[in-house]
C-alpha atoms as a PDB file:
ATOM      1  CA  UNK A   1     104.668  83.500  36.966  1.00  0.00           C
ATOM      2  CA  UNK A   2     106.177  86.791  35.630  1.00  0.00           C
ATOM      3  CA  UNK A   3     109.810  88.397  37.170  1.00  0.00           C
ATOM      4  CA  UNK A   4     107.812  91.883  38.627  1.00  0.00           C
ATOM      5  CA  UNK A   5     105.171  89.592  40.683  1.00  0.00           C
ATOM      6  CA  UNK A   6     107.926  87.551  41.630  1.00  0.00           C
ATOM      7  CA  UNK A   7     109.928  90.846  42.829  1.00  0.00           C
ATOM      8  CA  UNK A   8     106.805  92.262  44.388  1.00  0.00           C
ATOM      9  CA  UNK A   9     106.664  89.400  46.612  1.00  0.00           C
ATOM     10  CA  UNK A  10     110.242  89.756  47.996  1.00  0.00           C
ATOM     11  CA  UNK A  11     109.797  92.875  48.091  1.00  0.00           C
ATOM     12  CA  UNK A  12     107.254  92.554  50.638  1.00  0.00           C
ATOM     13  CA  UNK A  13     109.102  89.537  52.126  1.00  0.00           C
ATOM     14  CA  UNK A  14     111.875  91.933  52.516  1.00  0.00           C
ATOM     15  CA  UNK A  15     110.095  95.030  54.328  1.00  0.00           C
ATOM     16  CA  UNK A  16     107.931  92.471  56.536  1.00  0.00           C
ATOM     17  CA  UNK A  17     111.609  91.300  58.076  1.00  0.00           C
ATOM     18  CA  UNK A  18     113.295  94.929  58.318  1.00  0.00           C
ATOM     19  CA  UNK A  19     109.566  96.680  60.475  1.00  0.00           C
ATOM     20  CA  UNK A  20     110.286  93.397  62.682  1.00  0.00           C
ATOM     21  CA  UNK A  21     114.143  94.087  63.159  1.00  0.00           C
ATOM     22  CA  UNK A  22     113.116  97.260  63.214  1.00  0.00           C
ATOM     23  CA  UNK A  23     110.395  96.821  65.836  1.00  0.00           C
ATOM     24  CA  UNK A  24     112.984  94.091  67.585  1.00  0.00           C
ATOM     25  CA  UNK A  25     115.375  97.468  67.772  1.00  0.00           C
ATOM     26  CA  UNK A  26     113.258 100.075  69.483  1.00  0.00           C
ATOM     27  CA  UNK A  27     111.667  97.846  71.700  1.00  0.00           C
ATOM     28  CA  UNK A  28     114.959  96.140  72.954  1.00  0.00           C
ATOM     29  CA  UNK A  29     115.373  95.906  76.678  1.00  0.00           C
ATOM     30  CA  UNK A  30     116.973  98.448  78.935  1.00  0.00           C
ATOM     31  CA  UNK A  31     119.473  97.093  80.826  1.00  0.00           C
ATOM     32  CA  UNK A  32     120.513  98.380  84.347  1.00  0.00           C
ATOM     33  CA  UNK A  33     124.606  98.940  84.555  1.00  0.00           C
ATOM     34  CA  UNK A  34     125.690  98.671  87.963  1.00  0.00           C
ATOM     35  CA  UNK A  35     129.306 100.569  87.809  1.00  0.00           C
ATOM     36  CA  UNK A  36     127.863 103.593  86.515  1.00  0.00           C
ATOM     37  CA  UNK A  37     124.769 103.959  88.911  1.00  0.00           C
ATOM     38  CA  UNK A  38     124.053 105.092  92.264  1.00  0.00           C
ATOM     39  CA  UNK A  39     122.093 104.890  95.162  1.00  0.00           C
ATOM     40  CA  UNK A  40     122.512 106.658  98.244  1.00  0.00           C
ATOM     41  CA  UNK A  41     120.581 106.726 101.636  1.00  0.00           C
ATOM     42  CA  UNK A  42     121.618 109.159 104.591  1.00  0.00           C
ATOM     43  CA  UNK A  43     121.237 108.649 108.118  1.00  0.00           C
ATOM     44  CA  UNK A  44     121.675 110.935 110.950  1.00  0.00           C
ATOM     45  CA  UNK A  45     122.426 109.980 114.493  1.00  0.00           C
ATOM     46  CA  UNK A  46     122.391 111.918 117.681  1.00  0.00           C
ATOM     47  CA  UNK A  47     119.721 114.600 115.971  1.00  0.00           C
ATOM     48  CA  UNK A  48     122.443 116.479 114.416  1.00  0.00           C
ATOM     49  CA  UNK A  49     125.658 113.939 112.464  1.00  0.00           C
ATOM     50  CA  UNK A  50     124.251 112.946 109.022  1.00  0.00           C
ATOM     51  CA  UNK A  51     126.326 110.197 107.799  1.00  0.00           C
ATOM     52  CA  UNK A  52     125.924 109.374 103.699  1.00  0.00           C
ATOM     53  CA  UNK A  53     125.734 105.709 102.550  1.00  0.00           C
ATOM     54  CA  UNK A  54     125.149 103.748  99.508  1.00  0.00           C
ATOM     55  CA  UNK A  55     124.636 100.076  98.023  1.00  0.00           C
ATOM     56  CA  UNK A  56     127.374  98.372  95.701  1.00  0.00           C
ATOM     57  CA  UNK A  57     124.976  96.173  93.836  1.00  0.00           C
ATOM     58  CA  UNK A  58     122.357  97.662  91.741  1.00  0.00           C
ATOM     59  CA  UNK A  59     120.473  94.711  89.009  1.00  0.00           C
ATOM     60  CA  UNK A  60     117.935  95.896  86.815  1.00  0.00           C
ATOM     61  CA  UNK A  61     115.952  96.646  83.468  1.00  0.00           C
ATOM     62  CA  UNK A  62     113.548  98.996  81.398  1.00  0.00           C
ATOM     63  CA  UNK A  63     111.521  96.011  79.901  1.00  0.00           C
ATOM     64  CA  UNK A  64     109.337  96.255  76.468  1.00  0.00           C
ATOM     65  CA  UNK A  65     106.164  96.242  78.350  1.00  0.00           C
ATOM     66  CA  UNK A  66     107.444  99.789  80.295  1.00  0.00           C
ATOM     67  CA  UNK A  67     107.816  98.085  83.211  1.00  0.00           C
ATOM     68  CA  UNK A  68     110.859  99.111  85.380  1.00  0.00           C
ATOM     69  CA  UNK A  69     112.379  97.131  87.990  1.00  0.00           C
ATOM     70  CA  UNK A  70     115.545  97.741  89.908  1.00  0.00           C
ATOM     71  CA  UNK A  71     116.683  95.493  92.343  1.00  0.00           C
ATOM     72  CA  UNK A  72     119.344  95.990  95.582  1.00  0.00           C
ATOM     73  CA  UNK A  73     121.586  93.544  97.152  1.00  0.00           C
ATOM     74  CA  UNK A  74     121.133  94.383 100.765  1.00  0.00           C
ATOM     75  CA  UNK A  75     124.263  92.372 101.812  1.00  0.00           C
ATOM     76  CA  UNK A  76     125.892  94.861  99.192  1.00  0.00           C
ATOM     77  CA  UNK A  77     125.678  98.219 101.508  1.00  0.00           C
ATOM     78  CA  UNK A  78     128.256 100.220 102.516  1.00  0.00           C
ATOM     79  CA  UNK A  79     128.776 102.457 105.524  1.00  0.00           C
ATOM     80  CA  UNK A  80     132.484 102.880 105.150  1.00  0.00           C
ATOM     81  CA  UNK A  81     132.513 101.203 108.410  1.00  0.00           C
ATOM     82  CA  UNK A  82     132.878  96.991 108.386  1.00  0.00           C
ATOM     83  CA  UNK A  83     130.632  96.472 111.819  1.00  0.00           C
ATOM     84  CA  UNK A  84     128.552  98.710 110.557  1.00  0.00           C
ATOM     85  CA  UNK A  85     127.814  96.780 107.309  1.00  0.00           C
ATOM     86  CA  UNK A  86     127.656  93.768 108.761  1.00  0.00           C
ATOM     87  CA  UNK A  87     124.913  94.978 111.872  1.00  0.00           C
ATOM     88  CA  UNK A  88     122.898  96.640 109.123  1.00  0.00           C
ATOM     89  CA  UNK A  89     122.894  93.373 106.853  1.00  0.00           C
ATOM     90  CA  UNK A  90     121.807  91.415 110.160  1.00  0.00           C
ATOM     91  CA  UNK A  91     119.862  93.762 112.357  1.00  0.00           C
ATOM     92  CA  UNK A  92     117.968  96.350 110.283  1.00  0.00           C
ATOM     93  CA  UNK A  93     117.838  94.844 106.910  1.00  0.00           C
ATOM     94  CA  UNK A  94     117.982  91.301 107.969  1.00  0.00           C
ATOM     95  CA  UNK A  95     119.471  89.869 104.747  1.00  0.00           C
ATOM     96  CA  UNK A  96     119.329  86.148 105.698  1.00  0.00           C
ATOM     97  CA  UNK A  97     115.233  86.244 105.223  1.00  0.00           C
ATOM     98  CA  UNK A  98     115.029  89.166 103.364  1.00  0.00           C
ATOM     99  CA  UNK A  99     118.103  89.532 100.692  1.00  0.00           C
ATOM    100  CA  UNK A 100     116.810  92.147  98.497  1.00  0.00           C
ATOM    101  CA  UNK A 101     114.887  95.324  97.952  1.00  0.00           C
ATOM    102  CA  UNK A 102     112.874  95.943  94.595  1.00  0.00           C
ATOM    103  CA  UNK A 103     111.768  99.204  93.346  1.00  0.00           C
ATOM    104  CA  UNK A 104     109.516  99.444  90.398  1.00  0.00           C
ATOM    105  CA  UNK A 105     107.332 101.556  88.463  1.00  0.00           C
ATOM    106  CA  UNK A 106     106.250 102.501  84.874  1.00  0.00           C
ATOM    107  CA  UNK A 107     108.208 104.433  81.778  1.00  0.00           C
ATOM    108  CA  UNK A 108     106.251 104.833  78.534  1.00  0.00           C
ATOM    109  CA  UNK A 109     109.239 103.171  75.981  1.00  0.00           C
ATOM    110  CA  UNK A 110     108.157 104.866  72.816  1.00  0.00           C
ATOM    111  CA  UNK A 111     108.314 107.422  74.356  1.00  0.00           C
ATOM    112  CA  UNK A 112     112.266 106.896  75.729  1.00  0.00           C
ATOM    113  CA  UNK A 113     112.713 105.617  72.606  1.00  0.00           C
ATOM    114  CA  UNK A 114     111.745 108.783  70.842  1.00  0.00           C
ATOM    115  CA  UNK A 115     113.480 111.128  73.258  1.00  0.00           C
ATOM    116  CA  UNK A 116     116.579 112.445  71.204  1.00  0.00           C
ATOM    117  CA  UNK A 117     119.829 112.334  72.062  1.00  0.00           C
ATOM    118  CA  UNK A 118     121.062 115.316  74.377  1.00  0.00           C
ATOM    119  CA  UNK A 119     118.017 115.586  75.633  1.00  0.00           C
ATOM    120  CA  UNK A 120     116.330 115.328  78.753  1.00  0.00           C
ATOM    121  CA  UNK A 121     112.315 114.805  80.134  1.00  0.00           C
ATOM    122  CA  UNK A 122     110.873 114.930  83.366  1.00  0.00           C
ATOM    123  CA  UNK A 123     108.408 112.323  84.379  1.00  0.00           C
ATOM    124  CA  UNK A 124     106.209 111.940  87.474  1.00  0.00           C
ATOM    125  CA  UNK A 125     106.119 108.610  88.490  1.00  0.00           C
ATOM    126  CA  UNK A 126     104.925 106.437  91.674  1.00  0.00           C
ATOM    127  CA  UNK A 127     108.025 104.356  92.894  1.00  0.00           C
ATOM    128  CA  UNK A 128     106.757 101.323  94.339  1.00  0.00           C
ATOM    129  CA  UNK A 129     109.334 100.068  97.101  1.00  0.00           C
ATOM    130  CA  UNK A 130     109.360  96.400  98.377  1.00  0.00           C
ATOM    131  CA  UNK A 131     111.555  95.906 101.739  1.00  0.00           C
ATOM    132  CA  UNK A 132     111.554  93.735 104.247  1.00  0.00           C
ATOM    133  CA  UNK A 133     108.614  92.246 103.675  1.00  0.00           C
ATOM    134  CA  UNK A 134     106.727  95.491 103.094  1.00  0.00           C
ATOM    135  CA  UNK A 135     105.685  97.673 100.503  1.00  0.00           C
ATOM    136  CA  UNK A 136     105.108 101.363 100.058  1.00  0.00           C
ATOM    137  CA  UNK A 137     104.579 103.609  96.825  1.00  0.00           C
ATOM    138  CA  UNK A 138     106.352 107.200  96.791  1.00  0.00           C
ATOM    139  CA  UNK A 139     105.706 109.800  94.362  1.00  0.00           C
ATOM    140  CA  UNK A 140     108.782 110.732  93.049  1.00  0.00           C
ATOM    141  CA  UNK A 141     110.050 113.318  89.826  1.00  0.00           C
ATOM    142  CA  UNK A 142     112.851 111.941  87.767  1.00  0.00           C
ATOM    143  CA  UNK A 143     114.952 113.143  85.217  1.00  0.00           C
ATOM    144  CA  UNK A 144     115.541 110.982  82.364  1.00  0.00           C
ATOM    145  CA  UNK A 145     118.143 111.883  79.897  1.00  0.00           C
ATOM    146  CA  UNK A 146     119.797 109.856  76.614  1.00  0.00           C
ATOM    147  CA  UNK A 147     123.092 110.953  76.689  1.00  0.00           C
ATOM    148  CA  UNK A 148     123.814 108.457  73.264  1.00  0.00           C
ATOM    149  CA  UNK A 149     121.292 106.080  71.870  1.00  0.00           C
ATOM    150  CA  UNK A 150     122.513 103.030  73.899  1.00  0.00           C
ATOM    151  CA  UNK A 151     122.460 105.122  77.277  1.00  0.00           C
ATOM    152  CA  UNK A 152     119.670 106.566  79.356  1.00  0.00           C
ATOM    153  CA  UNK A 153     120.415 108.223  82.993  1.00  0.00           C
ATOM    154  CA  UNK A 154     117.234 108.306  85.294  1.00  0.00           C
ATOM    155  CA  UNK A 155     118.411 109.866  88.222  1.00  0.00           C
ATOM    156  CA  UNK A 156     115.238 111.489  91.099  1.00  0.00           C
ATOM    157  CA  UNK A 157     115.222 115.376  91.211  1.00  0.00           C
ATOM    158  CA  UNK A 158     115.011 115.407  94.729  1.00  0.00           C
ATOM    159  CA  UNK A 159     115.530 113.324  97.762  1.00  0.00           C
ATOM    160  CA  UNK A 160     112.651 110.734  98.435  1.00  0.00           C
ATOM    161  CA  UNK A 161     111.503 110.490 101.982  1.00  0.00           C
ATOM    162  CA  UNK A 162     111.382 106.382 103.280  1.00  0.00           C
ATOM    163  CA  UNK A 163     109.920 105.721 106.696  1.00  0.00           C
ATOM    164  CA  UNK A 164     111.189 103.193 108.221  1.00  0.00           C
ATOM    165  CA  UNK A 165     108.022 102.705 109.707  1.00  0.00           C
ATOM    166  CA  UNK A 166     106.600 101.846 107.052  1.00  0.00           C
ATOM    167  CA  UNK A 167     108.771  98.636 106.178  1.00  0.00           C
ATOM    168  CA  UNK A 168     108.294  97.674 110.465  1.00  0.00           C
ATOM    169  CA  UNK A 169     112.153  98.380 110.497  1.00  0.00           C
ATOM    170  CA  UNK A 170     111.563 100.327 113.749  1.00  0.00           C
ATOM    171  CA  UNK A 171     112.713  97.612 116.087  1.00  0.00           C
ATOM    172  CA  UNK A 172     116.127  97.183 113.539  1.00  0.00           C
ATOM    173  CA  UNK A 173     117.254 100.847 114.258  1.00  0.00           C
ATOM    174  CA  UNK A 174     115.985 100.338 117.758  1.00  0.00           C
ATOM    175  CA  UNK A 175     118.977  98.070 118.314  1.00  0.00           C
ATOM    176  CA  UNK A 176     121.247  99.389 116.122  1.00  0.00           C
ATOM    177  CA  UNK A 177     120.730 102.522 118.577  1.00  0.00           C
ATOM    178  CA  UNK A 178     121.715 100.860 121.452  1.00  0.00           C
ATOM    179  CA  UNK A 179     125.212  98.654 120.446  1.00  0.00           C
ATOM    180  CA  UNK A 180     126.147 102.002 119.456  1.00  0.00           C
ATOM    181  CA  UNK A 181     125.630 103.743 122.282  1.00  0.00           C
ATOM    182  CA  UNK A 182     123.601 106.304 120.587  1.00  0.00           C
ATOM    183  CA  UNK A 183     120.830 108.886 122.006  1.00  0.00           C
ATOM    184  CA  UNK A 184     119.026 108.833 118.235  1.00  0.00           C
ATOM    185  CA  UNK A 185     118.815 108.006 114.959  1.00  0.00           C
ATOM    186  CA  UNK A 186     116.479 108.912 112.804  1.00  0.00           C
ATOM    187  CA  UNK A 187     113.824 106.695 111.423  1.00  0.00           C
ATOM    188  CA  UNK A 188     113.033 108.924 108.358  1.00  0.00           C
ATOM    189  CA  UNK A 189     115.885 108.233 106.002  1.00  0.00           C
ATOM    190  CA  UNK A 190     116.484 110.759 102.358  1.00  0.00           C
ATOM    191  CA  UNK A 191     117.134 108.573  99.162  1.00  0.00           C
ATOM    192  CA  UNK A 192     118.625 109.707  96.347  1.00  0.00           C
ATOM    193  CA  UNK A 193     119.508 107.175  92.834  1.00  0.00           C
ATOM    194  CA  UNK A 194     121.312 107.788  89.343  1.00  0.00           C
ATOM    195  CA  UNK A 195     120.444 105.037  87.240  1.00  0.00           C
ATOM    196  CA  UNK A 196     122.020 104.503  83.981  1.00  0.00           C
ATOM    197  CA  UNK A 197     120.444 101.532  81.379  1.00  0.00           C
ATOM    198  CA  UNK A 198     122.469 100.356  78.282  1.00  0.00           C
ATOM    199  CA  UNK A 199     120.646  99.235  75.370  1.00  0.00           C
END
């Protein structure tokens, strides 16, 4: 067996294993990091006092298959306001059946992958919420920039609109209404997220 077929065959050997590195490399998963993201819900009480709120714990990933899934600790939101936490978590959200809240949808990863750094696309996506038992889709526009090639920041262009009809959490805001003491609070609730995956 001569040296040069010898050479051609590790040669081959050789790019074979760097395309499936290199395939292992641009189709790596996404991973969600929780310190540097964001979401944010407002609600406004009496028709006219909008009070801003957010969740602490935010799990999630950008997956090979361009699946994206980002899931929210319920017991994890904060008001600013201890009984308020805690009457959320138990009377609206009711985190002892229901301890979570998924929202998914679909990203093209070539795509992301090819996207260079600096730069930012905007995508039209439907954002498929799961809550309390329920779930709802929401056409949403997000902005998806790679800031470095390990980092991507998806973060929604606008506020999106959840009903809170729409998850039967009616009767939850019903009685948060009344141990407050409150004439109103809305049922319609803006949502805004900045979401930032490491590679």
């Amino acid at each position: 067996m001569s040296r040069s077929f010898i050479g051609n065959i590790y040669y081959k050997l050789g790019t074979v294993v760097f395309a499936c590195l290199f395939s292992t490399m641009v189709n790596a998963q996404w991973v969600l990091d929780n310190d540097k993201s964001s979401l944010y819900f407002i609600s406004i009480k009496k028709d006219a006092i909008g009070e801003v709120h957010h969740f602490k714990k935010l799990t999630g990933e950008l997956s090979p298959n361009n699946s994206v899934t980002v899931t929210i600790a319920l017991n994890s939101v904060e008001t600013l306001i201890p009984i308020r936490n805690e009457r959320m978590q138990s009377m609206l959200f009711n985190t002892d059946k229901f301890p979570s809240a998924t929202i998914s949808t679909m990203i093209n990863v070539e795509e992301i992958d090819a996207l260079p750094v600096g730069k930012t696309t905007l995508k039209k996506v439907d954002l498929m919420i799961s809550l309390h038992g329920e779930a709802h889709t929401y056409s949403s526009d997000i902005e998806i920039t790679k800031t470095d090639e390990a980092t991507l920041i998806a973060s929604t262009v606008a506020p999106i609109i959840v009903n809170a009809a729409d998850f039967k959490l009616l009767e939850g805001i019903e009685a948060l209404r009344k141990i407050a003491g409150l004439p109103s609070i809305a049922s319609a609730v803006p949502v805004t997220a900045k979401l930032v995956f490491k590679q």
